[in-house]
Protein backbone atom coordinates (compact mmCIF):
# COMPACT_ATOMS: atom_id res chain seq x y z
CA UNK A 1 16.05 43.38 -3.53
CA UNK A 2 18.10 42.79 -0.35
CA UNK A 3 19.40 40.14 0.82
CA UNK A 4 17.61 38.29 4.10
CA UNK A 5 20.02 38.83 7.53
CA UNK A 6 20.74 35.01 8.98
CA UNK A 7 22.38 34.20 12.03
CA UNK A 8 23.56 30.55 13.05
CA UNK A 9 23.73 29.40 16.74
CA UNK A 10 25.22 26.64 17.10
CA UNK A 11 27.99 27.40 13.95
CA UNK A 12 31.01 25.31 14.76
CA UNK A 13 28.42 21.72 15.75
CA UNK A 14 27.97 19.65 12.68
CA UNK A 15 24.31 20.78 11.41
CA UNK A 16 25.63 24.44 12.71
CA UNK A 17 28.47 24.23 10.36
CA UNK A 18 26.90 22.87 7.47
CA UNK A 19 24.35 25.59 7.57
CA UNK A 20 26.87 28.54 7.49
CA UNK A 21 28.02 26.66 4.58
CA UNK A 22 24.70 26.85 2.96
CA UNK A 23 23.45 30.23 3.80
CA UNK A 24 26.39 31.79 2.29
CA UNK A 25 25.85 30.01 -1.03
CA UNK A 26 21.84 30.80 -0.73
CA UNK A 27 20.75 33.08 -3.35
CA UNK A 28 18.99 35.88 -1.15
CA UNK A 29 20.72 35.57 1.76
CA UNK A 30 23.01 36.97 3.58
CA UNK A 31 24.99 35.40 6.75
CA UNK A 32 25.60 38.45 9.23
CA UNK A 33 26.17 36.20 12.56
CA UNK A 34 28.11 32.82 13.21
CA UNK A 35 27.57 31.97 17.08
CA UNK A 36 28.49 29.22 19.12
CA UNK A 37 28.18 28.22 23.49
CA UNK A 38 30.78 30.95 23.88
CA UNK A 39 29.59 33.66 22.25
CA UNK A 40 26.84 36.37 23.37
CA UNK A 41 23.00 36.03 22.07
CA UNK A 42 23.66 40.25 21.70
CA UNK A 43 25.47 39.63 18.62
CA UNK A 44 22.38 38.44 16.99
CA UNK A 45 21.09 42.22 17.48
CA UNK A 46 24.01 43.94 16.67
CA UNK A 47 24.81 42.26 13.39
CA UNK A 48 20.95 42.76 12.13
CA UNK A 49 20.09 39.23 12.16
CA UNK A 50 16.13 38.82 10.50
CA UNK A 51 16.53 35.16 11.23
CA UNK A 52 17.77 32.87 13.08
CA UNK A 53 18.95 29.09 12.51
CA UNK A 54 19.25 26.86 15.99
CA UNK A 55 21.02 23.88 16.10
CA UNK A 56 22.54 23.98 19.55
CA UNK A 57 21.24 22.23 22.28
CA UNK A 58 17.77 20.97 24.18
CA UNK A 59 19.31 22.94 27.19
CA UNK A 60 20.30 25.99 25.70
CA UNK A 61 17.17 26.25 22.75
CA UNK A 62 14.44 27.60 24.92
CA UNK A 63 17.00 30.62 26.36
CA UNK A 64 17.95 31.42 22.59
CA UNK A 65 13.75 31.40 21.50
CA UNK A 66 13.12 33.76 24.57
CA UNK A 67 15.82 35.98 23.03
CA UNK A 68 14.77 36.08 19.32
CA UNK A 69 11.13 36.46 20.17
CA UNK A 70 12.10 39.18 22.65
CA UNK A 71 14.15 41.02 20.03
CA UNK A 72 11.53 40.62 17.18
CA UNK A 73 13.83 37.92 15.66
CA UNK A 74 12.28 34.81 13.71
CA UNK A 75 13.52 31.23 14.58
CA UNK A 76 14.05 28.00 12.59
CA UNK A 77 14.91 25.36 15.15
CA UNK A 78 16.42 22.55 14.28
CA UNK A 79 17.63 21.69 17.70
CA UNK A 80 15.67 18.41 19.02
CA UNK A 81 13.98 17.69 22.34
CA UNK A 82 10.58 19.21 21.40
CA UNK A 83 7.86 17.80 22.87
CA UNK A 84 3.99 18.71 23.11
CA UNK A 85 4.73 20.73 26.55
CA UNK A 86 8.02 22.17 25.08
CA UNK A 87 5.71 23.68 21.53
CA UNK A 88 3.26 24.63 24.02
CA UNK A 89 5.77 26.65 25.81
CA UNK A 90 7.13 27.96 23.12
CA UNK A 91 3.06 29.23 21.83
CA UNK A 92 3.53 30.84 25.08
CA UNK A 93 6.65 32.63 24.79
CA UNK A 94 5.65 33.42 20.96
CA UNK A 95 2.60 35.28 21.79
CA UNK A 96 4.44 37.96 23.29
CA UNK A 97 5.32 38.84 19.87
CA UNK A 98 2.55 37.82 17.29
CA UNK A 99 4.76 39.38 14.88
CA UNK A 100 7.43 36.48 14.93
CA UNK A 101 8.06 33.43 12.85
CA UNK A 102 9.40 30.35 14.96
CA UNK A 103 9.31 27.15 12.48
CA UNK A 104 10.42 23.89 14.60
CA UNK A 105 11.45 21.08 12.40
CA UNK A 106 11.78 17.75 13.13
CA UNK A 107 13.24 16.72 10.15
CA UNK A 108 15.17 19.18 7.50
CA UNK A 109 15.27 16.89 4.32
CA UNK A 110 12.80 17.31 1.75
CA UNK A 111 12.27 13.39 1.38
CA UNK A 112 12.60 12.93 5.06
CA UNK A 113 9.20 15.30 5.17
CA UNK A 114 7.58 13.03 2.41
CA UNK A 115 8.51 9.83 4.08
CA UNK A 116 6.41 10.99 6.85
CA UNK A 117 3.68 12.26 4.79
CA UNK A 118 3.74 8.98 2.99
CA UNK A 119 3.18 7.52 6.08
CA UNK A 120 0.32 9.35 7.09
CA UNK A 121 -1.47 8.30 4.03
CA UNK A 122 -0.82 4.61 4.67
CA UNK A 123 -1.32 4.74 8.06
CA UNK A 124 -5.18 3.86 8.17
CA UNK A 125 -4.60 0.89 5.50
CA UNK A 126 -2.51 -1.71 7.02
CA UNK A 127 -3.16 -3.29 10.50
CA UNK A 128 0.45 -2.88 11.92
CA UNK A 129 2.77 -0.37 12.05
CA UNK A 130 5.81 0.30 14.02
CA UNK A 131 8.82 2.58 13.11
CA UNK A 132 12.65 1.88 13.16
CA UNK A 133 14.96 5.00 13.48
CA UNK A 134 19.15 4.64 13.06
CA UNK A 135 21.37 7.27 13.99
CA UNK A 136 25.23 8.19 14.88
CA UNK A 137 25.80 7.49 18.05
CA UNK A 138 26.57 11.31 18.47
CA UNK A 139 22.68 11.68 18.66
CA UNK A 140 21.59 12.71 22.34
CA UNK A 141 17.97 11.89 22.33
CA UNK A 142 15.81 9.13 21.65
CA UNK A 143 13.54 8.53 19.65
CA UNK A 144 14.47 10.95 17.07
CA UNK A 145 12.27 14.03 16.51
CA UNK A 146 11.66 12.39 13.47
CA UNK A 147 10.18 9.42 14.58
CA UNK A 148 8.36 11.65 17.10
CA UNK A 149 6.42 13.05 14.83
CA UNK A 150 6.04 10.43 12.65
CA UNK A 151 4.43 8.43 15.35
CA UNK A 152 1.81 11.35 16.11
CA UNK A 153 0.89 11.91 12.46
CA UNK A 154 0.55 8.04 12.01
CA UNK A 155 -1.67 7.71 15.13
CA UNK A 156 -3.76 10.92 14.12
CA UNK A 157 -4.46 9.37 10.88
CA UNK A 158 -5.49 6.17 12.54
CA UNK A 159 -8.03 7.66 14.82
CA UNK A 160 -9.65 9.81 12.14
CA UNK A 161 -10.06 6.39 9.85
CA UNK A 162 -11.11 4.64 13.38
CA UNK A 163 -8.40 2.28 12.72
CA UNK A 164 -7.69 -0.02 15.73
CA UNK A 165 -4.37 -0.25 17.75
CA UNK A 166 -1.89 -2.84 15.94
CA UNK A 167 -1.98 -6.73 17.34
CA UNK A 168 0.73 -7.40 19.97
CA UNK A 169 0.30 -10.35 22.17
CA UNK A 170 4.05 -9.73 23.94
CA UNK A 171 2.39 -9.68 27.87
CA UNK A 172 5.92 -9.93 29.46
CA UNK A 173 8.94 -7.46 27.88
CA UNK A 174 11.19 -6.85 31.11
CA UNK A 175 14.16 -5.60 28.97
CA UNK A 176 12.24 -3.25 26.98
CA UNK A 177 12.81 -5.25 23.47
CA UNK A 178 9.55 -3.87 21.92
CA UNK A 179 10.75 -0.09 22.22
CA UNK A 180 9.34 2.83 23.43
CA UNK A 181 5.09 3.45 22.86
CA UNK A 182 4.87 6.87 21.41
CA UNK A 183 0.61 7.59 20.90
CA UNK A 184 0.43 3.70 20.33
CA UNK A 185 3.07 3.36 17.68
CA UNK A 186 6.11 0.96 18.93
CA UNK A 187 9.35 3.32 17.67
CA UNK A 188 12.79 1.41 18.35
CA UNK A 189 16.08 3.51 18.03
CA UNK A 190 19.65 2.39 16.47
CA UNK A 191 22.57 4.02 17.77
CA UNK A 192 25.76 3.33 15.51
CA UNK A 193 29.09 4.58 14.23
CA UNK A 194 29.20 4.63 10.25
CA UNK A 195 25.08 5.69 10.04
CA UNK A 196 23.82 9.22 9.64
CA UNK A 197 19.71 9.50 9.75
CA UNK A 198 17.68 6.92 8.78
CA UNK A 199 14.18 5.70 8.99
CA UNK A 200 11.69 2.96 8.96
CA UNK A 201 8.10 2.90 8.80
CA UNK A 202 6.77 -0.72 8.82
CA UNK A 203 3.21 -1.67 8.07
CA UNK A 204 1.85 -4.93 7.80
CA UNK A 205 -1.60 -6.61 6.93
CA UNK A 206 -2.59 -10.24 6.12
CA UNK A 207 -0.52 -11.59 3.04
CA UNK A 208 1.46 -8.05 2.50
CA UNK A 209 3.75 -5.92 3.99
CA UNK A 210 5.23 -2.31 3.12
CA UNK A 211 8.36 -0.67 4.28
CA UNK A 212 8.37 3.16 3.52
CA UNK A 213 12.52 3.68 4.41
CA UNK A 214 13.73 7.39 4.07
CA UNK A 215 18.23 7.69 4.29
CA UNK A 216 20.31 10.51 4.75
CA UNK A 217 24.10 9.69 3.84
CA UNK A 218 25.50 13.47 4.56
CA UNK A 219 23.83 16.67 6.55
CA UNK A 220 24.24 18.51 3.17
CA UNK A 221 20.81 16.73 2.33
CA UNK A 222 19.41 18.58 4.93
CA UNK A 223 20.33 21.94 3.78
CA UNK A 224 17.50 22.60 0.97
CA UNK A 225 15.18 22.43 3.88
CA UNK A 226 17.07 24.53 5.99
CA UNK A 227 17.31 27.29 3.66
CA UNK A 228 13.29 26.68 2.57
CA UNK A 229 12.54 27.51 6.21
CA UNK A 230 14.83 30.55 6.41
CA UNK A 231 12.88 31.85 3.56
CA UNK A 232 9.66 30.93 4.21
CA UNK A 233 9.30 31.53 8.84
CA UNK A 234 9.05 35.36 8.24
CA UNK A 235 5.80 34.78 6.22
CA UNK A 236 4.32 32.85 9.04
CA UNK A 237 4.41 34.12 12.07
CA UNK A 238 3.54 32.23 15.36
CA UNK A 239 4.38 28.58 16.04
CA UNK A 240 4.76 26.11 13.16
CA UNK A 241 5.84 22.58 13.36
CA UNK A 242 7.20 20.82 10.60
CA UNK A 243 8.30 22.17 7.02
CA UNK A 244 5.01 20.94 5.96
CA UNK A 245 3.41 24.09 5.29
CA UNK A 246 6.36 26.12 4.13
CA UNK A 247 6.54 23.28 1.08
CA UNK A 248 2.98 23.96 0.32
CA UNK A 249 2.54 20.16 1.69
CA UNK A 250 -0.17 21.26 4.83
């Protein structure tokens, strides 16, 4: 059988890195391209890449998907920024080759993907929830992508149980102390030297709380899921968000 043709943009950033590290030990696979900011997209092409990992940048990412579609190229992004008009844009730029795989993950760990799924199944239980993310202070974005779409899966299961929105009588805030909103879920964000990823989920009802927590200690956790979605993106092509479905979790 031979070996699956990976590039890595993105190679010499810290999830960039760690993923050269962990395609060349991947049974299967077979690292043809190592690109960073410098380095020309054409590369990609030239050395055969099948598939491409992104970890680069919210500015650069869209530029790089426009390429791999455009080349017939499949696409695990890692890269964070994505919102609902960014994976709409990207449905957009994907149909012009139905052919292609692009599999945007929010989260690469394996138990980072069950925290949230945990989450979704206690969502319509408790009357509270609200969401704590911690990160290096390296991270450019916040809320996480994590806490992003743990907020929308949350909310989605609380609408389909016709849960209510969770009690808050806080009627002045000018500082912003209760966080950011995301689809009614309050999501606050840590920034600090010494952490890597890390997440709360807090729910709360009368007499009982539950804290579903989720910690990654080194990027090598996240490398399982990286190489699951290498493996898997070719089989479905379009837009998929989430390593959900490549786990056999959707």
């Amino acid at each position: 059988m031979s070996e699956l043709k990976v590039g890595v943009l993105g190679a010499r950033g810290r999830m960039g890195s760690e993923s050269v590290r962990a395609i060349e030990a991947a049974e299967g696979l077979s690292l043809v391209a190592a690109l960073d900011a410098d380095d020309a997209l054409e590369g990609l092409v030239d050395a055969g890449a099948e598939v491409v990992v992104d970890f680069t940048n919210p500015a650069a990412v869209m530029d790089n998907l426009r390429f791999c579609v455009t080349h017939g190229i499949h696409a695990v992004v890692g890269t964070s920024g994505f919102d609902d008009a960014r994976i709409d844009e990207v449905r957009t730029i994907a149909a012009e080759s139905p052919e292609v795989g692009v599999l945007i993950v929010p989260n690469f760990s394996i138990g980072a993907v069950l925290m949230m799924r945990f989450a979704q199944i206690a969502a319509p239980y408790f009357e509270s929830v609200e969401i704590v993310e911690l990160h290096h202070p390296g991270k450019v974005d916040a809320p996480s992508g994590t806490a992003t779409r743990t907020a929308e899966l949350i909310a989605e299961a609380r609408r389909e149980a016709g849960t209510g929105p969770s009690p808050d009588a806080t009627t002045s805030d000018p500082l912003g102390a209760r966080g950011a909103v995301l689809d009614g879920v309050h999501v606050h964000a840590v920034r600090s030297r010494g952490l890597v990823a890390h997440q709360e989920v807090l729910f709360g009802d009368v007499g009982e709380t539950l804290t579903i927590r989720h910690d990654s200690v080194h990027r090598e956790s996240f490398m399982p899921g990286v190489v699951a979605g290498v493996r898997g993106v070719g089989s479905r092509p379009g837009v998929t968000v989430g390593l959900d479905a490549v786990l056999g979790l959707a």
